[in-house]
N, C-alpha and C. Protein backbone atom coordinates (compact mmCIF):
# COMPACT_ATOMS: atom_id res chain seq x y z
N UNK A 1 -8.49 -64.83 -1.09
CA UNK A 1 -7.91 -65.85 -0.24
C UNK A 1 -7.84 -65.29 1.19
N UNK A 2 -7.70 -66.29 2.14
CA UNK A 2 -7.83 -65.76 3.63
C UNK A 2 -6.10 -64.95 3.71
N UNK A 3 -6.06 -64.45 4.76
CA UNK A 3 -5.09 -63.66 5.70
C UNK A 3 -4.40 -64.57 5.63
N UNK A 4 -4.61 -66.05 6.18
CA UNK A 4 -3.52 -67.38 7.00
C UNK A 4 -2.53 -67.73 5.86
N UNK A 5 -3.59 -67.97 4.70
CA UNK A 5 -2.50 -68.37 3.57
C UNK A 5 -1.44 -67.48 3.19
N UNK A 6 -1.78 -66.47 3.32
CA UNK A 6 -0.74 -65.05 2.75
C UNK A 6 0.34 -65.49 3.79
N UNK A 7 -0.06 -65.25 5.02
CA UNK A 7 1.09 -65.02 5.87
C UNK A 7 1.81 -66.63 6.37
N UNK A 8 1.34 -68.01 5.19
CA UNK A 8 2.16 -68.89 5.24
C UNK A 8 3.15 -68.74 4.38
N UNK A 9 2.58 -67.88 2.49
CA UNK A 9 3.28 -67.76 1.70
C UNK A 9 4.03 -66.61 2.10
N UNK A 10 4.04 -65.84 2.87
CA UNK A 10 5.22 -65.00 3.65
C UNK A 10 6.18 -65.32 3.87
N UNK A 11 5.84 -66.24 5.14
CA UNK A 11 6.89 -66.57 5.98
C UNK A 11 8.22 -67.95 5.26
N UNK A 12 7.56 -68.28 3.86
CA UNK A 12 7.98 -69.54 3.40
C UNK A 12 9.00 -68.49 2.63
N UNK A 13 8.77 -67.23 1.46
CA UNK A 13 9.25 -66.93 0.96
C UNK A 13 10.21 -65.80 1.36
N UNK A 14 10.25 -65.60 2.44
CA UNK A 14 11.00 -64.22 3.05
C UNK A 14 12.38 -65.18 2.81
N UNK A 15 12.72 -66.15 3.67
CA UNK A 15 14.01 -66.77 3.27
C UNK A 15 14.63 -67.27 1.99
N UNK A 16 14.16 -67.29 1.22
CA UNK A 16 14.34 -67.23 -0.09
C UNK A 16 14.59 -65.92 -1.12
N UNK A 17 14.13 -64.70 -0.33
CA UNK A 17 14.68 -63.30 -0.52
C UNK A 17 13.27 -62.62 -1.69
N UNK A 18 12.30 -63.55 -1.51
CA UNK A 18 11.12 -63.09 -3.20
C UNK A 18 10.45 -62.83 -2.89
N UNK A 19 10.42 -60.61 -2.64
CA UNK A 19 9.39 -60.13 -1.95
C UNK A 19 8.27 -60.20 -2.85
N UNK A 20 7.36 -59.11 -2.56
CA UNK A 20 6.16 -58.96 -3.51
C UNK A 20 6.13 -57.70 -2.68
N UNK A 21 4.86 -57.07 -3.60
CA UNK A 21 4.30 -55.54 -3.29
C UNK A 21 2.82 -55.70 -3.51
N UNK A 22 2.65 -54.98 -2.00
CA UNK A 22 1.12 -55.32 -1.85
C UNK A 22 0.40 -54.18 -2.55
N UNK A 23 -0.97 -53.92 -3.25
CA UNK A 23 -1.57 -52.65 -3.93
C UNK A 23 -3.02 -52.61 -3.70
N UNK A 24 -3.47 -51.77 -3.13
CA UNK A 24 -4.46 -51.56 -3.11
C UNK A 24 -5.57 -51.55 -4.12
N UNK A 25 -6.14 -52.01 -4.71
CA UNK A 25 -7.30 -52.13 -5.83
C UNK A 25 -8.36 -51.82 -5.73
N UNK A 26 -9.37 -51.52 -6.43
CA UNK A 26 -10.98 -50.73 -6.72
C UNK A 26 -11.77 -52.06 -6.53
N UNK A 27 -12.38 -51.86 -5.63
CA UNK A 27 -13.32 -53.88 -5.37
C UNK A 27 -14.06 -54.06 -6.70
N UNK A 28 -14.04 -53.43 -7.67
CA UNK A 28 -14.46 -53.43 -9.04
C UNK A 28 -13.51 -54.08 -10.25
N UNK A 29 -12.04 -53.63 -9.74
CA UNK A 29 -11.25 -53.78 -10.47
C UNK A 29 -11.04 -53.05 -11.37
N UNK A 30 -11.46 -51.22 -11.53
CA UNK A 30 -10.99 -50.18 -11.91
C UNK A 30 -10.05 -49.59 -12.22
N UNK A 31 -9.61 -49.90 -10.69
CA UNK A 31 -8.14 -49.27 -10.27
C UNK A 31 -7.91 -49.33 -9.47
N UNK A 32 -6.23 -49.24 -9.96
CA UNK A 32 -4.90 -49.55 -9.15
C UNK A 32 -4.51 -48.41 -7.95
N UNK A 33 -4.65 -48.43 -6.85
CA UNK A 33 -4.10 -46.86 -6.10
C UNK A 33 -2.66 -47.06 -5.80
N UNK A 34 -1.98 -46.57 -7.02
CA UNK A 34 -0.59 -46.92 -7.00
C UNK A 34 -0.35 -45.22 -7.83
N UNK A 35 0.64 -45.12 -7.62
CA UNK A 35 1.58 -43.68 -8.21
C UNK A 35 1.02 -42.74 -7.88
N UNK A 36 0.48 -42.38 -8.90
CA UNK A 36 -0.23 -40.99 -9.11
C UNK A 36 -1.54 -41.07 -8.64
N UNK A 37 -2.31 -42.45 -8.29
CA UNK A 37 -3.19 -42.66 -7.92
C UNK A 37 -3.38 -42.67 -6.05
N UNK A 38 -2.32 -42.82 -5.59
CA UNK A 38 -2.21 -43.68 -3.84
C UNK A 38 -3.03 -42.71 -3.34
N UNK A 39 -3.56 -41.23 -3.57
CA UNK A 39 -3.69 -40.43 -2.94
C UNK A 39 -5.55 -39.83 -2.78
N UNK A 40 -5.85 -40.99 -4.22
CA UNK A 40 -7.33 -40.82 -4.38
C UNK A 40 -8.42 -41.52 -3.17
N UNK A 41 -9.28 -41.16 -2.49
CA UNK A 41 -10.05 -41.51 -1.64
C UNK A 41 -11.19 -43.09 -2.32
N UNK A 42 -11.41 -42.51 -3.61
CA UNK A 42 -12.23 -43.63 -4.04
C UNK A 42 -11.91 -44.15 -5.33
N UNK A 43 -12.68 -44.75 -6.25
CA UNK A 43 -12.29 -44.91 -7.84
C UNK A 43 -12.92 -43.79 -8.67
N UNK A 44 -12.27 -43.36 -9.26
CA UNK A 44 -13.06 -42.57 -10.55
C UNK A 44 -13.60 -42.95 -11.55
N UNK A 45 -13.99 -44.02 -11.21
CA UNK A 45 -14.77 -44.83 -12.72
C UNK A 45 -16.25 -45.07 -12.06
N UNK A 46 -16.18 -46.00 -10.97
CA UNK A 46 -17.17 -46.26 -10.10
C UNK A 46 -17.63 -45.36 -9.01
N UNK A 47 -16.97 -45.31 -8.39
CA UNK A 47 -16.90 -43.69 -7.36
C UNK A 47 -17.20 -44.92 -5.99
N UNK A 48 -16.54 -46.05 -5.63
CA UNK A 48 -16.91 -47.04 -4.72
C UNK A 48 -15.33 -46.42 -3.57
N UNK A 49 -15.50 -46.60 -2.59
CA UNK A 49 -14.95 -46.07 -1.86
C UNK A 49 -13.61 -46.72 -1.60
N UNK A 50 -12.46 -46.47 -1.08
CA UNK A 50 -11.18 -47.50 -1.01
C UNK A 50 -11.14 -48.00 -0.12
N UNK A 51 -11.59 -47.32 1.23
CA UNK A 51 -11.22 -48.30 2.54
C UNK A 51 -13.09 -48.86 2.75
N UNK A 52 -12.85 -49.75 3.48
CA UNK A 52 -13.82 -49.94 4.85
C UNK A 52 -14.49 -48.92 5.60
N UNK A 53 -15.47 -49.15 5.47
CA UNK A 53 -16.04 -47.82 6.95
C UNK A 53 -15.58 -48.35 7.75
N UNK A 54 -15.21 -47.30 8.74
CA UNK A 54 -15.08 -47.56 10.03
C UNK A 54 -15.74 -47.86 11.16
N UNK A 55 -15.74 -48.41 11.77
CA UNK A 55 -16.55 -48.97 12.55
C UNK A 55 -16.19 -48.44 14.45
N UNK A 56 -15.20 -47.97 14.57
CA UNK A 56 -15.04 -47.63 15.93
C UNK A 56 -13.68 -45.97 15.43
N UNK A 57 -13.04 -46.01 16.82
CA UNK A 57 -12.40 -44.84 16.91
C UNK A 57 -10.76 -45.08 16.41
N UNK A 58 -10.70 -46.62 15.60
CA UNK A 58 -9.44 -46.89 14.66
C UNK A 58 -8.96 -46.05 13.95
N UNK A 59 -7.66 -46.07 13.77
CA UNK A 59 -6.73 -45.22 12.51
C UNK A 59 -6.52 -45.84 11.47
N UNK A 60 -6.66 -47.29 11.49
CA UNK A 60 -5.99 -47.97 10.61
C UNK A 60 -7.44 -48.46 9.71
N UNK A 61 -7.04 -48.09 8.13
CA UNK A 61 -7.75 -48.12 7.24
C UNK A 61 -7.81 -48.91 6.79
N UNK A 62 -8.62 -49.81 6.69
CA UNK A 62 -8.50 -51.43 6.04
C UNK A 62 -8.93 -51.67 4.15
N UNK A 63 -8.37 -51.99 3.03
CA UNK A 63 -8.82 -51.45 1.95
C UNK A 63 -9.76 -52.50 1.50
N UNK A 64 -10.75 -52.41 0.75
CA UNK A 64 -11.68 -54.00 0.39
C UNK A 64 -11.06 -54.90 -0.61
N UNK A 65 -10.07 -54.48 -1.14
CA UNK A 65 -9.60 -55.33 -1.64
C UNK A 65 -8.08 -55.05 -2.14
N UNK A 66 -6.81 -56.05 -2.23
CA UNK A 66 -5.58 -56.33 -2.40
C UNK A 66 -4.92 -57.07 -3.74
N UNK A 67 -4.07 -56.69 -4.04
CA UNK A 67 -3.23 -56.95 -4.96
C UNK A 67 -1.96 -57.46 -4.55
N UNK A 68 -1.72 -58.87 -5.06
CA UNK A 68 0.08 -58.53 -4.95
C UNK A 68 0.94 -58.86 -5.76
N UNK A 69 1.59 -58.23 -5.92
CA UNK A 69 2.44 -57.86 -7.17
C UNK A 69 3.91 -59.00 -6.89
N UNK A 70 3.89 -59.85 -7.78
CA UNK A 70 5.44 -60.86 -7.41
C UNK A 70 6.37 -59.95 -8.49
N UNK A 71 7.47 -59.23 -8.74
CA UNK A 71 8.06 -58.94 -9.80
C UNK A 71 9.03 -60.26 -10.17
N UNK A 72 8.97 -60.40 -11.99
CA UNK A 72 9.48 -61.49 -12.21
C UNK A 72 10.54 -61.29 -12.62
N UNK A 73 11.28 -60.16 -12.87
CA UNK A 73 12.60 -60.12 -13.17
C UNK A 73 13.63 -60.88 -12.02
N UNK A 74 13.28 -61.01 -10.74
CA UNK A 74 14.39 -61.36 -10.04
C UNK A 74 14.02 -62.67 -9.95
N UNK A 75 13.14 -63.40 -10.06
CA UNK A 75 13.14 -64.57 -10.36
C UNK A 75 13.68 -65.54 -11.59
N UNK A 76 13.09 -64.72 -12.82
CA UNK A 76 14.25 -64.82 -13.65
C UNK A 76 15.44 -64.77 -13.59
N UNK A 77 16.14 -64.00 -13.10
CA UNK A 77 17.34 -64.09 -12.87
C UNK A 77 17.89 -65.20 -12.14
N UNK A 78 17.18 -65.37 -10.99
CA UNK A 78 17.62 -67.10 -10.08
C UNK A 78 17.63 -68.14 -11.05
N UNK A 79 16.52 -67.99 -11.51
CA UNK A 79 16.14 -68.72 -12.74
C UNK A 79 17.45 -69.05 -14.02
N UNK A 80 18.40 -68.19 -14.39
CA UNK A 80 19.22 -68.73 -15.25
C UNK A 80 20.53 -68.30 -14.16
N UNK A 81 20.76 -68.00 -13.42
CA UNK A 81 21.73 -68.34 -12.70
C UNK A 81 22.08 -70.06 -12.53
N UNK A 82 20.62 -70.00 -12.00
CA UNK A 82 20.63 -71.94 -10.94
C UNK A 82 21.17 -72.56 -12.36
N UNK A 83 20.34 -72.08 -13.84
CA UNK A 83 20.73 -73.37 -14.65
C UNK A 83 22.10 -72.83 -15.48
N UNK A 84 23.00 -72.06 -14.95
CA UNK A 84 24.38 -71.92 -15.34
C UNK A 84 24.96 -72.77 -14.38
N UNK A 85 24.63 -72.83 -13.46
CA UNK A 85 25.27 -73.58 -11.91
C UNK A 85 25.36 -75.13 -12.22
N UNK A 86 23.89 -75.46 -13.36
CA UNK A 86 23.48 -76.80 -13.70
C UNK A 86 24.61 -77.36 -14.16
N UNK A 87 24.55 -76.23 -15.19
CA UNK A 87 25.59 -76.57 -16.72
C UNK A 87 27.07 -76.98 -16.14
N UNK A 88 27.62 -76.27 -15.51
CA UNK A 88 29.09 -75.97 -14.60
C UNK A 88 29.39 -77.23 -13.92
N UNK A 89 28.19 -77.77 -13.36
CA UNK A 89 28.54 -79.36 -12.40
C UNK A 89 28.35 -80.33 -13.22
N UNK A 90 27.41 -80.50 -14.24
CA UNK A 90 27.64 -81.96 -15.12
C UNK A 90 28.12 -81.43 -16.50
């Protein structure tokens, strides 16, 4: 999906408090560069590289592809809160 949509579903959900966690992924879908992994340059399955070449005298590493992680426990939780709240008013 483009950049625009992300940063509509951003800006909609920041006030509502329901972050997410962004993860870097193998454009293969190998792997996750998360934990024990954040520190690997490429995949070890494929051996495909994590960032972008670079193209000028940038620092900032762009990865080919993204993950994002919604955790559903805290939604759940809103989730039977709101319908105790239900129960309580009718």
């Amino acid at each position: 999906m483009d950049d625009h949509f992300w940063m509509h579903a951003k800006f909609m959900m920041k006030p509502l408090g329901l972050k997410y966690q962004r993860i870097d992924i193998c454009p293969n879908f190998f792997l996750l560069y998360h934990d024990e992994y954040e520190n690997f340059i490429g995949c070890k399955t494929c051996q495909h590289a994590w960032y972008k070449p670079d193209n000028g005298g940038g620092r900032i590493l762009i990865a080919y592809k993204k993950l994002r992680y919604f955790p559903i426990t805290l939604r759940l939780q809103r989730l039977f809160i709101f319908l105790k709240i239900i129960e309580q008013v009718t």
